[in-house]
PDB file of N, CA and C in Angstrom:
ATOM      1  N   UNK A   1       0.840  -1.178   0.000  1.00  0.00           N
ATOM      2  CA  UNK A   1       0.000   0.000   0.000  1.00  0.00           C
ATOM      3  C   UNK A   1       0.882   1.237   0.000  1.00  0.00           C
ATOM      4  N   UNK A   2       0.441   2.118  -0.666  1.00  0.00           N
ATOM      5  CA  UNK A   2       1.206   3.754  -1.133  1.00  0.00           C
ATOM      6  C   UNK A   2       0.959   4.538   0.491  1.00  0.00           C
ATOM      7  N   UNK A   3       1.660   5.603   0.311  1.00  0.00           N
ATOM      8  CA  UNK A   3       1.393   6.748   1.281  1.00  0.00           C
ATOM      9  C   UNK A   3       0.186   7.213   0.777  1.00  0.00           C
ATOM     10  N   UNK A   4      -0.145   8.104   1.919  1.00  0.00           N
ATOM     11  CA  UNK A   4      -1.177   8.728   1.704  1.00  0.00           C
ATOM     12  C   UNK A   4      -0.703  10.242   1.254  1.00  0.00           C
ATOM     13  N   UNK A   5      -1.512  10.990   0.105  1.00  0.00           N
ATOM     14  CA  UNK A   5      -1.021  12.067  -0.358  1.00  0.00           C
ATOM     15  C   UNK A   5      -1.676  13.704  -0.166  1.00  0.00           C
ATOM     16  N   UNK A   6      -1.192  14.437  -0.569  1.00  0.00           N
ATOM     17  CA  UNK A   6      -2.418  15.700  -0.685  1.00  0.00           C
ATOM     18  C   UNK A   6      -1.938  15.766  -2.708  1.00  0.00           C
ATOM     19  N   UNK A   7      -1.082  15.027  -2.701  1.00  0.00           N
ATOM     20  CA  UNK A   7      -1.086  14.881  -4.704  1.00  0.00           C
ATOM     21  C   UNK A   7      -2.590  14.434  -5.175  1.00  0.00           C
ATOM     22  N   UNK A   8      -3.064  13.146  -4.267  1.00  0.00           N
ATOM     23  CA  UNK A   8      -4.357  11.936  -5.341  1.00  0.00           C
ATOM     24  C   UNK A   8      -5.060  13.591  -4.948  1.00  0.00           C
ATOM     25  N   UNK A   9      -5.596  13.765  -3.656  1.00  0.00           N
ATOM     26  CA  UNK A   9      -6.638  15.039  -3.351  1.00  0.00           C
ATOM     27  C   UNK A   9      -6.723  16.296  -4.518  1.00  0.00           C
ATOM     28  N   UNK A  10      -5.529  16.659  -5.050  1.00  0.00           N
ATOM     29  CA  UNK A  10      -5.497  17.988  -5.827  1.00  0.00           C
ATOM     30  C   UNK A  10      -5.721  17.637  -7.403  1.00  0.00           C
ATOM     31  N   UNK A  11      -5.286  16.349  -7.516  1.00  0.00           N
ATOM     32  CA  UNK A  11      -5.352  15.837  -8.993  1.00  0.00           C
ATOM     33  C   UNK A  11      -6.606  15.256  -8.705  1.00  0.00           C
ATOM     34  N   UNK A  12      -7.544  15.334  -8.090  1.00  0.00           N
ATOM     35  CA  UNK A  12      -9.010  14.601  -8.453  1.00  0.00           C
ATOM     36  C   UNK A  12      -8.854  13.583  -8.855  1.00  0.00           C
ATOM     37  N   UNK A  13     -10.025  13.292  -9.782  1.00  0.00           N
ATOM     38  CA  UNK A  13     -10.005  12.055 -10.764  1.00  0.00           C
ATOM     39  C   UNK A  13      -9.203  11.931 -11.867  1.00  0.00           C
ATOM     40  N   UNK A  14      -8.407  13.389 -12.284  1.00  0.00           N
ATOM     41  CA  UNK A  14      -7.504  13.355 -13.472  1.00  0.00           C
ATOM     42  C   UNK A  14      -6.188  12.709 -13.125  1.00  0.00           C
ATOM     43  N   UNK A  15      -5.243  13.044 -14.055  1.00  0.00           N
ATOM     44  CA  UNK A  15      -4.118  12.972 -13.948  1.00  0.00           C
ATOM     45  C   UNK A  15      -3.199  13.552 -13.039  1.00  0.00           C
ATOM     46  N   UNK A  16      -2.287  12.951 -11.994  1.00  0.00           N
ATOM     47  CA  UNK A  16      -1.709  13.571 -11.757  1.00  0.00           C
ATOM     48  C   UNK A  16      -0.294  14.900 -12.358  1.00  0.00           C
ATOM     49  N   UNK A  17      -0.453  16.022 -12.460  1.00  0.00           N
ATOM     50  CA  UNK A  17       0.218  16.856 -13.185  1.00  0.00           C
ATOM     51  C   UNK A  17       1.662  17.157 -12.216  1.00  0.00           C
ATOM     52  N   UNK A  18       2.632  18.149 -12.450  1.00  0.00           N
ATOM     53  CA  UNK A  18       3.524  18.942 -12.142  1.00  0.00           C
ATOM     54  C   UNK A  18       3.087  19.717 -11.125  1.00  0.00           C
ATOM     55  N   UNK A  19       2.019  20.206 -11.229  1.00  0.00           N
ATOM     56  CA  UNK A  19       1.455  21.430 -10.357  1.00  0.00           C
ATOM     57  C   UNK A  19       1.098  20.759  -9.211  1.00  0.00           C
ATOM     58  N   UNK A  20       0.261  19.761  -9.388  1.00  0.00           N
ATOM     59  CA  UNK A  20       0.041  19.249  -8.039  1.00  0.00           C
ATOM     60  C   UNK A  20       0.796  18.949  -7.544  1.00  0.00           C
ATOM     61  N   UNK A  21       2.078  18.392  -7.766  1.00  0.00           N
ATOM     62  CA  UNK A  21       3.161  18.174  -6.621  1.00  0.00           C
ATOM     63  C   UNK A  21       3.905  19.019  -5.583  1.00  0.00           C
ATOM     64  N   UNK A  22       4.106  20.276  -6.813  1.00  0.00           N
ATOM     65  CA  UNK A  22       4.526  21.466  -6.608  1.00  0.00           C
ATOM     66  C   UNK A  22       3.948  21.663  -5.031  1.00  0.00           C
ATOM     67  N   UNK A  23       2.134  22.061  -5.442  1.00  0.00           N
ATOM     68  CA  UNK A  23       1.285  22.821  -4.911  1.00  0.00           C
ATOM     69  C   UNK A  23       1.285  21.684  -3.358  1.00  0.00           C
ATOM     70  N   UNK A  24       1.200  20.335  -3.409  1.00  0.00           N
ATOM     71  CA  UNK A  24       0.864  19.502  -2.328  1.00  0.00           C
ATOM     72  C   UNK A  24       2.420  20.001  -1.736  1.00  0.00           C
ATOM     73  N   UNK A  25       3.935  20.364  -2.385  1.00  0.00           N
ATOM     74  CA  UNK A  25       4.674  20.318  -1.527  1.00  0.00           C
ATOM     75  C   UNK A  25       5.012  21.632  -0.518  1.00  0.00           C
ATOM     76  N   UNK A  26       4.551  22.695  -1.811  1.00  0.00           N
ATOM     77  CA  UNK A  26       4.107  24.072  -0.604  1.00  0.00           C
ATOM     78  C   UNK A  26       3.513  24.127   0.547  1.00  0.00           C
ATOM     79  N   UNK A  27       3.004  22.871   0.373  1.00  0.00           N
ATOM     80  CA  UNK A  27       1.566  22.516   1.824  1.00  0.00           C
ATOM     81  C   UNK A  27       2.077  21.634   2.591  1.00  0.00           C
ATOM     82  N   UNK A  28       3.610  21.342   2.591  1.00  0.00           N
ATOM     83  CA  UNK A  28       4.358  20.430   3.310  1.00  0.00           C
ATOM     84  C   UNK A  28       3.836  18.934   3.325  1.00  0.00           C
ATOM     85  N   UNK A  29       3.257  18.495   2.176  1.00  0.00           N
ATOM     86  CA  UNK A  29       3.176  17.196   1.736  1.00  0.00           C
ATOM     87  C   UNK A  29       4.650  16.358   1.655  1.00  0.00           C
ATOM     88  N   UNK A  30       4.436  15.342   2.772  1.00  0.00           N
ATOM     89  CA  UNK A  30       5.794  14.704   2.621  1.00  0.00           C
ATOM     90  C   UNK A  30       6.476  13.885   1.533  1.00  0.00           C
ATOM     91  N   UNK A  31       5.167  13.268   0.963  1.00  0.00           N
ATOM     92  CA  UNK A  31       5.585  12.194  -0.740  1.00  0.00           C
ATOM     93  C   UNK A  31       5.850  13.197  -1.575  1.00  0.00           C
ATOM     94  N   UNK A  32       5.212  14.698  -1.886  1.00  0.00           N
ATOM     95  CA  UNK A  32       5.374  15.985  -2.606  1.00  0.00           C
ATOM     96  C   UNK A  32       6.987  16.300  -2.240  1.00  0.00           C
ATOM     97  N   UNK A  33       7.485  16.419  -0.828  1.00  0.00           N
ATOM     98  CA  UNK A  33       9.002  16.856  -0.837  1.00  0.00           C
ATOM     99  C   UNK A  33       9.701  15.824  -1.078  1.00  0.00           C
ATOM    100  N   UNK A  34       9.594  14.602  -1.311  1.00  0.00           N
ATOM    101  CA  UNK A  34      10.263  13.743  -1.372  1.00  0.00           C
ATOM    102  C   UNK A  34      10.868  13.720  -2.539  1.00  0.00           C
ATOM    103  N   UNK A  35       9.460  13.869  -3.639  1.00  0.00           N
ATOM    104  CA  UNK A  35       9.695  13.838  -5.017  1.00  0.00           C
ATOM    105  C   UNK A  35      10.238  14.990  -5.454  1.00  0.00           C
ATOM    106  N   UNK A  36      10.028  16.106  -5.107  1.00  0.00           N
ATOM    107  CA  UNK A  36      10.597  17.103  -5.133  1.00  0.00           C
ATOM    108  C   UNK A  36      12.515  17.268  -5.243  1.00  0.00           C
ATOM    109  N   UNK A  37      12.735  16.247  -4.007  1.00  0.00           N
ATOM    110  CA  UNK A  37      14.022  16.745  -3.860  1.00  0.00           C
ATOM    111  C   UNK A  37      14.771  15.674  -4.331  1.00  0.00           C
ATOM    112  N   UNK A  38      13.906  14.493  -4.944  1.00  0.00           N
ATOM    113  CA  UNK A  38      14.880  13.291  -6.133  1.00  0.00           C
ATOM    114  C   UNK A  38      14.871  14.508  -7.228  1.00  0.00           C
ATOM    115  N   UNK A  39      13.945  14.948  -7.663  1.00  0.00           N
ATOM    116  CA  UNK A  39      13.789  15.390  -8.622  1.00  0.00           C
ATOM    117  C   UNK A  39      14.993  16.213  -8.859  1.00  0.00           C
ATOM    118  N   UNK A  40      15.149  17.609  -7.646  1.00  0.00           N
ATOM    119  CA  UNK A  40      16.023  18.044  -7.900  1.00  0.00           C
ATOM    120  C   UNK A  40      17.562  18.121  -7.531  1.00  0.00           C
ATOM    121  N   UNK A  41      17.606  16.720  -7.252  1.00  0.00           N
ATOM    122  CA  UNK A  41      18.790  15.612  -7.245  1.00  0.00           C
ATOM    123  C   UNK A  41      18.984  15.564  -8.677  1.00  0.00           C
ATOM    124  N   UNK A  42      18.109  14.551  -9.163  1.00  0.00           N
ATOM    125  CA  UNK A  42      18.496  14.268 -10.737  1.00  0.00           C
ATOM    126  C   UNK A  42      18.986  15.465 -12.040  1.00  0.00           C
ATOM    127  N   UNK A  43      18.519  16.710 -11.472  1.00  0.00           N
ATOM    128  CA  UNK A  43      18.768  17.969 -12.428  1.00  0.00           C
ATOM    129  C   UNK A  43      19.447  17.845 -11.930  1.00  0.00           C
ATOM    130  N   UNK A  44      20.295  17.740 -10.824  1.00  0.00           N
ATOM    131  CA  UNK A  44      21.786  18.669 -10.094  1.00  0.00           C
ATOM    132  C   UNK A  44      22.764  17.818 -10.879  1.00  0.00           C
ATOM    133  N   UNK A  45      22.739  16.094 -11.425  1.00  0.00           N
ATOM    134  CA  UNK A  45      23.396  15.259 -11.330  1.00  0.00           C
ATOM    135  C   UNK A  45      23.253  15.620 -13.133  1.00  0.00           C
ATOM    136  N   UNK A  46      22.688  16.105 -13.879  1.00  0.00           N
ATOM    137  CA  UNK A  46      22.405  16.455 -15.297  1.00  0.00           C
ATOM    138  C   UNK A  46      23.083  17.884 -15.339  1.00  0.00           C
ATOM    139  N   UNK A  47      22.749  19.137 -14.564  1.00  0.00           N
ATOM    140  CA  UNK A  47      23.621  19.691 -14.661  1.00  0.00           C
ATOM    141  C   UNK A  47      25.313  19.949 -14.562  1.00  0.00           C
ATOM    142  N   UNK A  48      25.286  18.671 -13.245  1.00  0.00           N
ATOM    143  CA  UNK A  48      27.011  18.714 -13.390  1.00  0.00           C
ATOM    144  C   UNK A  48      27.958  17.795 -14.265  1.00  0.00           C
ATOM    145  N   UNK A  49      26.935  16.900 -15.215  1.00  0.00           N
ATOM    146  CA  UNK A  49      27.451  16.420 -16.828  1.00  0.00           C
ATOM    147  C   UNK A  49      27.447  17.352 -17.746  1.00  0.00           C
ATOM    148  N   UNK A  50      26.893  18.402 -17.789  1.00  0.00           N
ATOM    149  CA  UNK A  50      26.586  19.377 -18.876  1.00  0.00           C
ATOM    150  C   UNK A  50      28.408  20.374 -18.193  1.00  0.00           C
ATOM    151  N   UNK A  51      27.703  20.411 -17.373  1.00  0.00           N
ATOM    152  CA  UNK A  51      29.435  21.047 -16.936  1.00  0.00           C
ATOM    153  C   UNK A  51      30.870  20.739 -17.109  1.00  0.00           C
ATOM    154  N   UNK A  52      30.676  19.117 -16.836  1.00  0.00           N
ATOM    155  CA  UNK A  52      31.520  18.123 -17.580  1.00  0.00           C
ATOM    156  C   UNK A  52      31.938  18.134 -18.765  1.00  0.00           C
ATOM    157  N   UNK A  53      31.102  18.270 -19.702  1.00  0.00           N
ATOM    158  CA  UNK A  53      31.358  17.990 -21.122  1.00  0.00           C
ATOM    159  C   UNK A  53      31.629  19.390 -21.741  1.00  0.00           C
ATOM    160  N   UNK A  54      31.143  20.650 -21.311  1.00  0.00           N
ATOM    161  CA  UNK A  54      31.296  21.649 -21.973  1.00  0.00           C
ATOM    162  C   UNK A  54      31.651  22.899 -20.991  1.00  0.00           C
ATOM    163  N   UNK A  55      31.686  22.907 -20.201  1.00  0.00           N
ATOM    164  CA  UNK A  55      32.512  23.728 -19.278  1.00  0.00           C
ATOM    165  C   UNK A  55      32.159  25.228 -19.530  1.00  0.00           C
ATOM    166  N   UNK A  56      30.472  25.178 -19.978  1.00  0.00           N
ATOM    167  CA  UNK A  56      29.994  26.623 -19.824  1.00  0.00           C
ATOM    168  C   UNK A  56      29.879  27.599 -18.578  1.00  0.00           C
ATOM    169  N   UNK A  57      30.145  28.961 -18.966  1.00  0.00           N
ATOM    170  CA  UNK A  57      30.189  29.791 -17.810  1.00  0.00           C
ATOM    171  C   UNK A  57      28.908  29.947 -17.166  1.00  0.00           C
ATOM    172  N   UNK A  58      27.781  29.881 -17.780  1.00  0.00           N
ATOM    173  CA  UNK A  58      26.184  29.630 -17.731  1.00  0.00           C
ATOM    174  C   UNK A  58      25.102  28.848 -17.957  1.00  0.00           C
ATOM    175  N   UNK A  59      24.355  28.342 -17.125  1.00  0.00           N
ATOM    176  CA  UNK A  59      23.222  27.315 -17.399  1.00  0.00           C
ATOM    177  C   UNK A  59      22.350  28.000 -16.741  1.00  0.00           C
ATOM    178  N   UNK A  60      21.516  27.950 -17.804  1.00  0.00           N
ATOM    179  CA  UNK A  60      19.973  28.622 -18.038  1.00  0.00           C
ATOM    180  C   UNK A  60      19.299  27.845 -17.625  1.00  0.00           C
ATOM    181  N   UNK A  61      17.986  27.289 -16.588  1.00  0.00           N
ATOM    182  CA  UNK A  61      17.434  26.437 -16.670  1.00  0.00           C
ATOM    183  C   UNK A  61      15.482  27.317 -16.557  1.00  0.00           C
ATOM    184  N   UNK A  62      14.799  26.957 -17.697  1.00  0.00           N
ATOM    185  CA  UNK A  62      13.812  27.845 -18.414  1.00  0.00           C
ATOM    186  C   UNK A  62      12.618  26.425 -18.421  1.00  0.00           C
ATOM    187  N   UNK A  63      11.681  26.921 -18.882  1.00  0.00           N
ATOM    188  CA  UNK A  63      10.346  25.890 -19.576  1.00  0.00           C
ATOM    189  C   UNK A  63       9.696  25.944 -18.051  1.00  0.00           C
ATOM    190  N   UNK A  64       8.547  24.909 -17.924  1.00  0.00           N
ATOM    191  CA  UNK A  64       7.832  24.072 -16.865  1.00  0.00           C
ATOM    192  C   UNK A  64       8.805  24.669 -15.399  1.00  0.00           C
ATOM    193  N   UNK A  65       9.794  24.284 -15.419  1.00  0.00           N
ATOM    194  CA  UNK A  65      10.535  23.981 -14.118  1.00  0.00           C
ATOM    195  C   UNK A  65      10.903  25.301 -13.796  1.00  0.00           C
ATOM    196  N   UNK A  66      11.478  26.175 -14.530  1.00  0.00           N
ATOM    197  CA  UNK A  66      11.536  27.769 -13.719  1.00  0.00           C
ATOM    198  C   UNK A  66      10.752  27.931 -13.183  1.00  0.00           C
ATOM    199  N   UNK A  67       9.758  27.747 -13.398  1.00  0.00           N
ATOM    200  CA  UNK A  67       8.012  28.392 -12.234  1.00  0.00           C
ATOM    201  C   UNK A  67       8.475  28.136 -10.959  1.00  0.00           C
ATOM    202  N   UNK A  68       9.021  26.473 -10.483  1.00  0.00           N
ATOM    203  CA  UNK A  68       9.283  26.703  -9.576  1.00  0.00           C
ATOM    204  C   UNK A  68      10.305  26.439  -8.873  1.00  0.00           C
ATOM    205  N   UNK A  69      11.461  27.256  -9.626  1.00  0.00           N
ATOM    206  CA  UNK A  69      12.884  27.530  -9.608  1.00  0.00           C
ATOM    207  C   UNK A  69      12.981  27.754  -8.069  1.00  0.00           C
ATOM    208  N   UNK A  70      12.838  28.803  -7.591  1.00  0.00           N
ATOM    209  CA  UNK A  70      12.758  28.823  -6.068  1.00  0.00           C
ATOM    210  C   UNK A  70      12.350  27.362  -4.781  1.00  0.00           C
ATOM    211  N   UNK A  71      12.143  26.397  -5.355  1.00  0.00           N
ATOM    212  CA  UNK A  71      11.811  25.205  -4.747  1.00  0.00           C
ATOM    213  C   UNK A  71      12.616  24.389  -4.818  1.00  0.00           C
ATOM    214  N   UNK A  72      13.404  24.846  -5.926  1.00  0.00           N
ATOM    215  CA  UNK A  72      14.378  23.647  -6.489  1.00  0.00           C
ATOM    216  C   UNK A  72      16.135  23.722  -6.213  1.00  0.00           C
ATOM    217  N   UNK A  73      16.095  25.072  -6.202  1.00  0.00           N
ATOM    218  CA  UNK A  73      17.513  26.124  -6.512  1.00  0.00           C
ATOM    219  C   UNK A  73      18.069  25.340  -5.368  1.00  0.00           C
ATOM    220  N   UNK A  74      18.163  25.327  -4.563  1.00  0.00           N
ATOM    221  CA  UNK A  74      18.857  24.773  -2.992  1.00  0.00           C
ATOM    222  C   UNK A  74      19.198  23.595  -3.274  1.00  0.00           C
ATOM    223  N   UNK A  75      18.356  22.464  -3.216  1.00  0.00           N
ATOM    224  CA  UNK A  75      18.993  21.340  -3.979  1.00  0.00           C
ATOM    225  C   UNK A  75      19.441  20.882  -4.620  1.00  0.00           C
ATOM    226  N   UNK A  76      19.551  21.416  -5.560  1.00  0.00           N
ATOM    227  CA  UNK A  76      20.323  21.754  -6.940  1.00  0.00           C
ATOM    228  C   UNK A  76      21.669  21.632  -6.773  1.00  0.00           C
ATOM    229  N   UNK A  77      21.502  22.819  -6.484  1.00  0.00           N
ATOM    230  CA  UNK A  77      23.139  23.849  -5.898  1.00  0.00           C
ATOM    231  C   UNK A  77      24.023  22.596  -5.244  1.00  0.00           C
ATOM    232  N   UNK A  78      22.882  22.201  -4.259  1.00  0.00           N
ATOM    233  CA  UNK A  78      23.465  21.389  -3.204  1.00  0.00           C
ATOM    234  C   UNK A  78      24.065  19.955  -3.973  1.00  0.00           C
ATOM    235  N   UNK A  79      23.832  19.227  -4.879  1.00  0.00           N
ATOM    236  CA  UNK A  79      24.233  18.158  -5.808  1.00  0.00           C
ATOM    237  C   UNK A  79      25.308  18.685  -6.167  1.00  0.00           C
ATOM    238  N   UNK A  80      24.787  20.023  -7.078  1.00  0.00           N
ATOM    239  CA  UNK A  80      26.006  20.578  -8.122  1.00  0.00           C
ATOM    240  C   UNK A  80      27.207  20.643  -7.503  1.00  0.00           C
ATOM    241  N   UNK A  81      27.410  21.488  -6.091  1.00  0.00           N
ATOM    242  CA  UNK A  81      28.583  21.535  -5.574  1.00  0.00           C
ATOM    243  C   UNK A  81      29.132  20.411  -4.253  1.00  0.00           C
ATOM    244  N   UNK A  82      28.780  19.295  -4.194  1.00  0.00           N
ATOM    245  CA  UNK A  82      28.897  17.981  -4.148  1.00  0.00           C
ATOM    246  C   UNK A  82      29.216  16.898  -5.061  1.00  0.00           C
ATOM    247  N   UNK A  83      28.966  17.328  -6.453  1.00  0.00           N
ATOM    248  CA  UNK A  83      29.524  16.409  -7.236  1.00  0.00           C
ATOM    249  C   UNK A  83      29.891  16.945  -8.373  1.00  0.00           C
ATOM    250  N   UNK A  84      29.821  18.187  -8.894  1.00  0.00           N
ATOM    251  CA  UNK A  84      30.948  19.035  -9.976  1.00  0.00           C
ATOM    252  C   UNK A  84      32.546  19.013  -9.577  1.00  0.00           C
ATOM    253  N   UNK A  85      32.983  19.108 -10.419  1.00  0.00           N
ATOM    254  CA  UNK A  85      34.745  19.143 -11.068  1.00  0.00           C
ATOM    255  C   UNK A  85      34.754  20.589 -10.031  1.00  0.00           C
ATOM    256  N   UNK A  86      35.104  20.761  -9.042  1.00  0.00           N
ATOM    257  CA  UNK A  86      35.359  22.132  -8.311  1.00  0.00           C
ATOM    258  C   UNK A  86      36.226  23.214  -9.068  1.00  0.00           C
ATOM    259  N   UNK A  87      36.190  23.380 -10.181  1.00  0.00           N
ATOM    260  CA  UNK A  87      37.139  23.927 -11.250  1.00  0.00           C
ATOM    261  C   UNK A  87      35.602  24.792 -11.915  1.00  0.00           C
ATOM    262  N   UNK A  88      34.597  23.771 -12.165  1.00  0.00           N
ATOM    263  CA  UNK A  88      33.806  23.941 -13.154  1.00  0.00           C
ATOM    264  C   UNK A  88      32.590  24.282 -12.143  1.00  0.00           C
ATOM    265  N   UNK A  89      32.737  24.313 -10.846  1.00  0.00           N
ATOM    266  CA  UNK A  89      31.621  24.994 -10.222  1.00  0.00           C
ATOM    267  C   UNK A  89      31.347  26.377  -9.601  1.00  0.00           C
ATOM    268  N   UNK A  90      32.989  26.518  -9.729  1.00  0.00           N
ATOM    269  CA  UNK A  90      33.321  27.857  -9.541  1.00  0.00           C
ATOM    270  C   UNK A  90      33.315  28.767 -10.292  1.00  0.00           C
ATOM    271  N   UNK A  91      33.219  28.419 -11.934  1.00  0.00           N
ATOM    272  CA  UNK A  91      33.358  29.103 -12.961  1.00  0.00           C
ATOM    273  C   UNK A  91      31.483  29.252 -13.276  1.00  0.00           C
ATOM    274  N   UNK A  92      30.960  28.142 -13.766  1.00  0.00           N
ATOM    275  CA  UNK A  92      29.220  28.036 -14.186  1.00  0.00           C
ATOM    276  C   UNK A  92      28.572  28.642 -13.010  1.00  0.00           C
ATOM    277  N   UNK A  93      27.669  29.908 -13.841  1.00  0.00           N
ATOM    278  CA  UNK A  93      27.033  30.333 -12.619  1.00  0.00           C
ATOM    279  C   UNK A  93      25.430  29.587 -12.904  1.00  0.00           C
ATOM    280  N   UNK A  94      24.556  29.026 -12.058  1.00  0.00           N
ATOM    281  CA  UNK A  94      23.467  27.830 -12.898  1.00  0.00           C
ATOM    282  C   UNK A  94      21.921  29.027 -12.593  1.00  0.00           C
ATOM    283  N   UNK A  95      21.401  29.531 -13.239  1.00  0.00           N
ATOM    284  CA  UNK A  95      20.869  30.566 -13.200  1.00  0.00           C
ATOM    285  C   UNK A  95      19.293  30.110 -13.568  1.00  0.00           C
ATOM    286  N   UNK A  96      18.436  31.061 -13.133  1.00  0.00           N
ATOM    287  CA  UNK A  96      16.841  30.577 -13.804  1.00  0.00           C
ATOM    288  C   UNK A  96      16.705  31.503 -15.066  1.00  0.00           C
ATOM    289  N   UNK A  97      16.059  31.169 -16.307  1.00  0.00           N
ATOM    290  CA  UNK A  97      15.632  31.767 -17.781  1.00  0.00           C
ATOM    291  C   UNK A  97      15.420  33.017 -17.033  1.00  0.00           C
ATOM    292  N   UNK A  98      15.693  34.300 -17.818  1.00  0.00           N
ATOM    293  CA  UNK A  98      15.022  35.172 -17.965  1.00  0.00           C
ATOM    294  C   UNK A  98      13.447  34.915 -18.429  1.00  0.00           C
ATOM    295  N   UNK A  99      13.796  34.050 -19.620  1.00  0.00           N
ATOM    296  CA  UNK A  99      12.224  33.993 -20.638  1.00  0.00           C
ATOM    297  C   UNK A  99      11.049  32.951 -20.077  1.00  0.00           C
ATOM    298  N   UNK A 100      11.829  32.119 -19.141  1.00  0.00           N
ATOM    299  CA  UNK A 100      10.915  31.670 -18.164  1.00  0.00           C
ATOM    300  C   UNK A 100      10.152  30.096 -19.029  1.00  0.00           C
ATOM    301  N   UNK A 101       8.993  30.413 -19.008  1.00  0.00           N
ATOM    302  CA  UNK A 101       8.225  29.399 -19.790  1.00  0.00           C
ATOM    303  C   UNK A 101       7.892  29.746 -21.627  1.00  0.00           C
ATOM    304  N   UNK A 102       8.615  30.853 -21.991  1.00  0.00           N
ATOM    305  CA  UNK A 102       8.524  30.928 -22.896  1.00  0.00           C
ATOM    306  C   UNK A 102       9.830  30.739 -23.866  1.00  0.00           C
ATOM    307  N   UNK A 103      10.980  30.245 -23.281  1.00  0.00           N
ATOM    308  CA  UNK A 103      12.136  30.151 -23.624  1.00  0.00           C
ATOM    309  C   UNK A 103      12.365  29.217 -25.152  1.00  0.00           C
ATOM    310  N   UNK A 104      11.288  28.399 -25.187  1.00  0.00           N
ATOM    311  CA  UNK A 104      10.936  27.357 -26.179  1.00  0.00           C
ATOM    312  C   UNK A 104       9.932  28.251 -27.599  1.00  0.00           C
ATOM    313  N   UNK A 105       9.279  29.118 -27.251  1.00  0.00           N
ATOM    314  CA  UNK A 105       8.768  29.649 -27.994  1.00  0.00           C
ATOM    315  C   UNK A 105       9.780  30.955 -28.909  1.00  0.00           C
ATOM    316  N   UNK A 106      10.381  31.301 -27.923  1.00  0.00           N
ATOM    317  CA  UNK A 106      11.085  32.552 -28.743  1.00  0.00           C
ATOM    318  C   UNK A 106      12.117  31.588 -29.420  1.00  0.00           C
ATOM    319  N   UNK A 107      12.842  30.729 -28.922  1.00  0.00           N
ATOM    320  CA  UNK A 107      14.000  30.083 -29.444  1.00  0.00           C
ATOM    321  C   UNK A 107      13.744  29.512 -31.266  1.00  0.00           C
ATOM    322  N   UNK A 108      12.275  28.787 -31.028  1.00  0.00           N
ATOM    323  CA  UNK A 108      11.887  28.443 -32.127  1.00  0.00           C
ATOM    324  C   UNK A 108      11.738  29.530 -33.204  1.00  0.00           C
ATOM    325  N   UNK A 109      11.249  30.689 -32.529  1.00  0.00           N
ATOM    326  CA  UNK A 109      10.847  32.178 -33.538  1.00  0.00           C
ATOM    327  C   UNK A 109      12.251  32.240 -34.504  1.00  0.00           C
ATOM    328  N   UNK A 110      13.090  32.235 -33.045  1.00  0.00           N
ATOM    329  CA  UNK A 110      14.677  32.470 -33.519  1.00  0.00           C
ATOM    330  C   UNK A 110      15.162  31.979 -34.925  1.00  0.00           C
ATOM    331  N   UNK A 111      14.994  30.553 -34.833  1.00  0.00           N
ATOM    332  CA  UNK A 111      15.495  29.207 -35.552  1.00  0.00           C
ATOM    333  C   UNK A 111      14.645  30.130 -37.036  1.00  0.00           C
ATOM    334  N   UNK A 112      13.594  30.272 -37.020  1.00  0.00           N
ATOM    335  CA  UNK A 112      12.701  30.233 -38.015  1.00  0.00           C
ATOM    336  C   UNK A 112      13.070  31.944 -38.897  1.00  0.00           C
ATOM    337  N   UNK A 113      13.921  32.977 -38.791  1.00  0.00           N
ATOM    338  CA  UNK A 113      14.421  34.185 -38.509  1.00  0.00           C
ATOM    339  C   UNK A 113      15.268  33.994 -39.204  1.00  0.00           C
TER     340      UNK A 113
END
């Protein structure tokens, strides 16, 4: 048998979405922070391969997940500078989009320009 959630409660009968996790973990839902902070485990562990391989001074991270950049940023950080090349964590500053959720839309405008 599963935990009990405030996720099944907010997702009704639909699908569970993004938002509801979000929203159940603002409300100190414990399966909500849980997932929350694999989650932003697994970006920290994706960002410090991207660092790896290309040793940019900047990572943008834009779309869905900036919304709730502030939820995530701490844990993040906290992977990144736990398991980055200390060369390459000092240099990449890992930043939220300016363009936010629209980062995918202008980019494409771009391409098409």
């Amino acid at each position: 048998m599963g935990r009990h959630s405030l996720i099944e409660e907010l997702s009704g009968d639909g699908p569970i979405k993004a938002e509801h996790v979000f929203e159940a973990a603002g409300r100190g839902d414990s399966l909500a922070l849980d997932i929350i902070n694999e989650e932003a485990f697994y970006l920290g562990i994706g960002i410090c391969n991207i660092m790896a391989m290309y040793n940019p001074e900047r990572i943008a991270i834009g779309g869905g997940i900036s919304n709730q950049w502030d939820m995530l940023y701490h844990k993040v950080m906290e992977t990144v500078n736990d398991r980055a090349l200390k060369q390459n964590a000092k240099v990449c500053r890992v930043i939220k989009a300016k363009l936010g959720t629209d980062a995918g839309v202008v980019g494409a405008a771009a391409l098409t320009i």
